[in-house]
N, C-alpha and C. Protein backbone atom coordinates (compact mmCIF):
# COMPACT_ATOMS: atom_id res chain seq x y z
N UNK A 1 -23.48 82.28 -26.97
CA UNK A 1 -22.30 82.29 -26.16
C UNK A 1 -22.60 81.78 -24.75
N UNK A 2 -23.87 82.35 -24.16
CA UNK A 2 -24.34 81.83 -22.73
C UNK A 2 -24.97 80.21 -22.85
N UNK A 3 -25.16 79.28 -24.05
CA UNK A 3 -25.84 78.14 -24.11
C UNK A 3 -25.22 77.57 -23.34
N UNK A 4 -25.58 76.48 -22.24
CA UNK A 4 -24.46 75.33 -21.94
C UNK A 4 -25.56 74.10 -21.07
N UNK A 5 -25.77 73.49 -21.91
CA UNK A 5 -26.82 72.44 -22.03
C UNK A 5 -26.32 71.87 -19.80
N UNK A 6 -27.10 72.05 -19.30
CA UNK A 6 -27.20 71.36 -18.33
C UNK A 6 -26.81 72.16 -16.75
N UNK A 7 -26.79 73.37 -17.73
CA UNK A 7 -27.11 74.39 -16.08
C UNK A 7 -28.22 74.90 -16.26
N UNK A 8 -28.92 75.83 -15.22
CA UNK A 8 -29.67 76.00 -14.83
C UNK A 8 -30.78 76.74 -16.25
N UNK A 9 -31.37 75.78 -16.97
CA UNK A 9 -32.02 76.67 -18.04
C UNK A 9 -31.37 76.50 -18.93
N UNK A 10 -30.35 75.59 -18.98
CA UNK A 10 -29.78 75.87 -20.07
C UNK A 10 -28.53 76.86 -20.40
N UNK A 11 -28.72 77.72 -19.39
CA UNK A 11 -27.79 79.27 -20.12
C UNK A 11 -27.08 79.12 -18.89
N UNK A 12 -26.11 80.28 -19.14
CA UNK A 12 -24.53 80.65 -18.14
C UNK A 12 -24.84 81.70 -18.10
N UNK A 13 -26.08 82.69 -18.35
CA UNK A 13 -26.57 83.43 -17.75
C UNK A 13 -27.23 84.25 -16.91
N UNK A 14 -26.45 84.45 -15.76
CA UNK A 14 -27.32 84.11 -14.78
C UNK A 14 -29.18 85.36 -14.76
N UNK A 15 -28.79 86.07 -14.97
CA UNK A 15 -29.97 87.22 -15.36
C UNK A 15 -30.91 86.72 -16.75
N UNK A 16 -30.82 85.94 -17.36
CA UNK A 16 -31.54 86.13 -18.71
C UNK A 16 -33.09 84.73 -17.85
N UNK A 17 -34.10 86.07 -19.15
CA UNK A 17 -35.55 85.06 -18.81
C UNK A 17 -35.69 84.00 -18.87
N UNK A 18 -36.30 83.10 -18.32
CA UNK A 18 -36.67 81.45 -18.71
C UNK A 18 -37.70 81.22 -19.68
N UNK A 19 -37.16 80.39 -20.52
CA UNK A 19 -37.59 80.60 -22.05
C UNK A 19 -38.40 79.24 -22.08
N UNK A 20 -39.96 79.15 -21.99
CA UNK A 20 -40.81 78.11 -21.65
C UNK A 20 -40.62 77.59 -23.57
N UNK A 21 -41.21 77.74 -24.47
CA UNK A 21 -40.89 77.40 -25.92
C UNK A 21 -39.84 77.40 -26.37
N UNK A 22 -38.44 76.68 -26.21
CA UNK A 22 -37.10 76.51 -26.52
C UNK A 22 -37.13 76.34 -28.23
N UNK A 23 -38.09 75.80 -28.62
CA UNK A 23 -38.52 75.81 -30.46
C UNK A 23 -39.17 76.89 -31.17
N UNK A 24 -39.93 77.58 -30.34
CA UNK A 24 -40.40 78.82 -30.82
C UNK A 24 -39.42 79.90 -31.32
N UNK A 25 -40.01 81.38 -31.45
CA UNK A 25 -39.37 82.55 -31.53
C UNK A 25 -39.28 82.83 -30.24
N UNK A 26 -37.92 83.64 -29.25
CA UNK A 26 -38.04 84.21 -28.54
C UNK A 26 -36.51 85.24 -28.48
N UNK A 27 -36.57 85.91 -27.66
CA UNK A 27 -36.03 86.92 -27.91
C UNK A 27 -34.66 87.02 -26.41
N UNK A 28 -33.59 87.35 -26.55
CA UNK A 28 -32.63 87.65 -25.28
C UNK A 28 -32.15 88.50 -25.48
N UNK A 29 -31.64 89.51 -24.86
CA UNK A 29 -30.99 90.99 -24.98
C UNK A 29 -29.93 89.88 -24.49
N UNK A 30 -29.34 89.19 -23.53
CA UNK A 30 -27.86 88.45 -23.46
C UNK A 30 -27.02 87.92 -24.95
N UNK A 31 -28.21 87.60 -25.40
CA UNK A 31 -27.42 86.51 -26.19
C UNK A 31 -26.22 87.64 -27.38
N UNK A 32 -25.22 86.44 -27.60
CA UNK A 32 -24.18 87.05 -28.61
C UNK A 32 -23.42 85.37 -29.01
N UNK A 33 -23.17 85.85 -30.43
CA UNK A 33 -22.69 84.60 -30.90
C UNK A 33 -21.70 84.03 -30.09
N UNK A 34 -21.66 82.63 -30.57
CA UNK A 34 -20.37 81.79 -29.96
C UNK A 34 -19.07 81.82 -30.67
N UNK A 35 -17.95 82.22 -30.38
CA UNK A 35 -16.83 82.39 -31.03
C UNK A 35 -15.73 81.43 -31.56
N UNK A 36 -16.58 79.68 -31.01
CA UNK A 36 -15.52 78.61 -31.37
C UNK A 36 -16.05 78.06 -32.73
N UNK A 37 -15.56 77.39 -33.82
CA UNK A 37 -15.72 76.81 -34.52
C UNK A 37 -15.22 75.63 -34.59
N UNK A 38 -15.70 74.55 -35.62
CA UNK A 38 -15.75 73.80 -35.69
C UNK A 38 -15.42 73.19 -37.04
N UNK A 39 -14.07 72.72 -37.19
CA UNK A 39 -13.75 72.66 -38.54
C UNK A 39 -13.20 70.88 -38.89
N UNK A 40 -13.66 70.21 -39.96
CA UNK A 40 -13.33 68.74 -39.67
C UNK A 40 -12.39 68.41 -40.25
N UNK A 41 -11.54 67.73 -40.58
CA UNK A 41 -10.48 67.48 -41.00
C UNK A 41 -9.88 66.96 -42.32
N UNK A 42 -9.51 67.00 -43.43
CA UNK A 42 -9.40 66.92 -44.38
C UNK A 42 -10.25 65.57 -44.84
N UNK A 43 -8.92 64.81 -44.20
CA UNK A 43 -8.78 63.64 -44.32
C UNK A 43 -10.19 62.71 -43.91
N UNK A 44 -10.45 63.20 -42.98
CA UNK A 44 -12.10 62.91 -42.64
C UNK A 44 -13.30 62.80 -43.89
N UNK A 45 -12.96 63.80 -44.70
CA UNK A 45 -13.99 64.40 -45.06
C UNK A 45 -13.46 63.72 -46.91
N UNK A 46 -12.92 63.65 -47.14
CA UNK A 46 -12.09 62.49 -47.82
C UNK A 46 -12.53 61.38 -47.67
N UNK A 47 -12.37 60.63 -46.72
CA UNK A 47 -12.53 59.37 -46.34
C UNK A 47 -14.47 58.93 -46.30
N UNK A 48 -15.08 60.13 -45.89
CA UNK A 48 -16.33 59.84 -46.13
C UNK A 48 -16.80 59.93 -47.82
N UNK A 49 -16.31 60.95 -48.25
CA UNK A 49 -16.63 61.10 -49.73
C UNK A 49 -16.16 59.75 -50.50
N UNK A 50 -15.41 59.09 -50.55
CA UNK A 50 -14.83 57.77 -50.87
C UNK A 50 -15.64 57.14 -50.51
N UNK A 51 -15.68 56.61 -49.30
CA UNK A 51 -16.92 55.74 -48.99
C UNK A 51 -18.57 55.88 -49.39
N UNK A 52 -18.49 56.76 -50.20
CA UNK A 52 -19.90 56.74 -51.25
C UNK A 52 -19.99 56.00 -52.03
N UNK A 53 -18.70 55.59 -52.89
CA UNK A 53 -18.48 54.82 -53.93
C UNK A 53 -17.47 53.98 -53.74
N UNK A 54 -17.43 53.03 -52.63
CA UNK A 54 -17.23 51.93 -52.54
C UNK A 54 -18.23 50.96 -51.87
C-alpha cells in the first residue's frame, strides 16, 4: 500500500526502514496490501487470444 516507485525509498512511508536488498527477504511492520486492482478488458483479452491463430 506504501510502494510508490520514486519517493524517497521507494515507500510513502515516512517511518519504515531502508531496505538495502529490495530482492531479498525482508520484513516491514508498515506494509499492508494494496487495495486497487487491475482487471483487463474482455475484449482485450479476446483480441489477443485470436491473434494466436492468425
Amino acid at each position: 500500500m506504501f510502494f510508490k516507485p520514486g519517493a524517497y525509498h521507494d515507500c510513502a512511508e515516512p517511518q519504515a526502514d531502508f531496505v538495502q536488498d529490495k530482492e531479498g527477504m525482508n520484513f516491514c511492520e508498515y506494509f499492508k496490501p494494496g487495495t486497487t486492482t487491475v482487471k483487463p478488458s474482455t475484449d482485450d483479452a479476446k483480441k489477443k487470444f485470436n491473434d494466436l491463430f492468425s
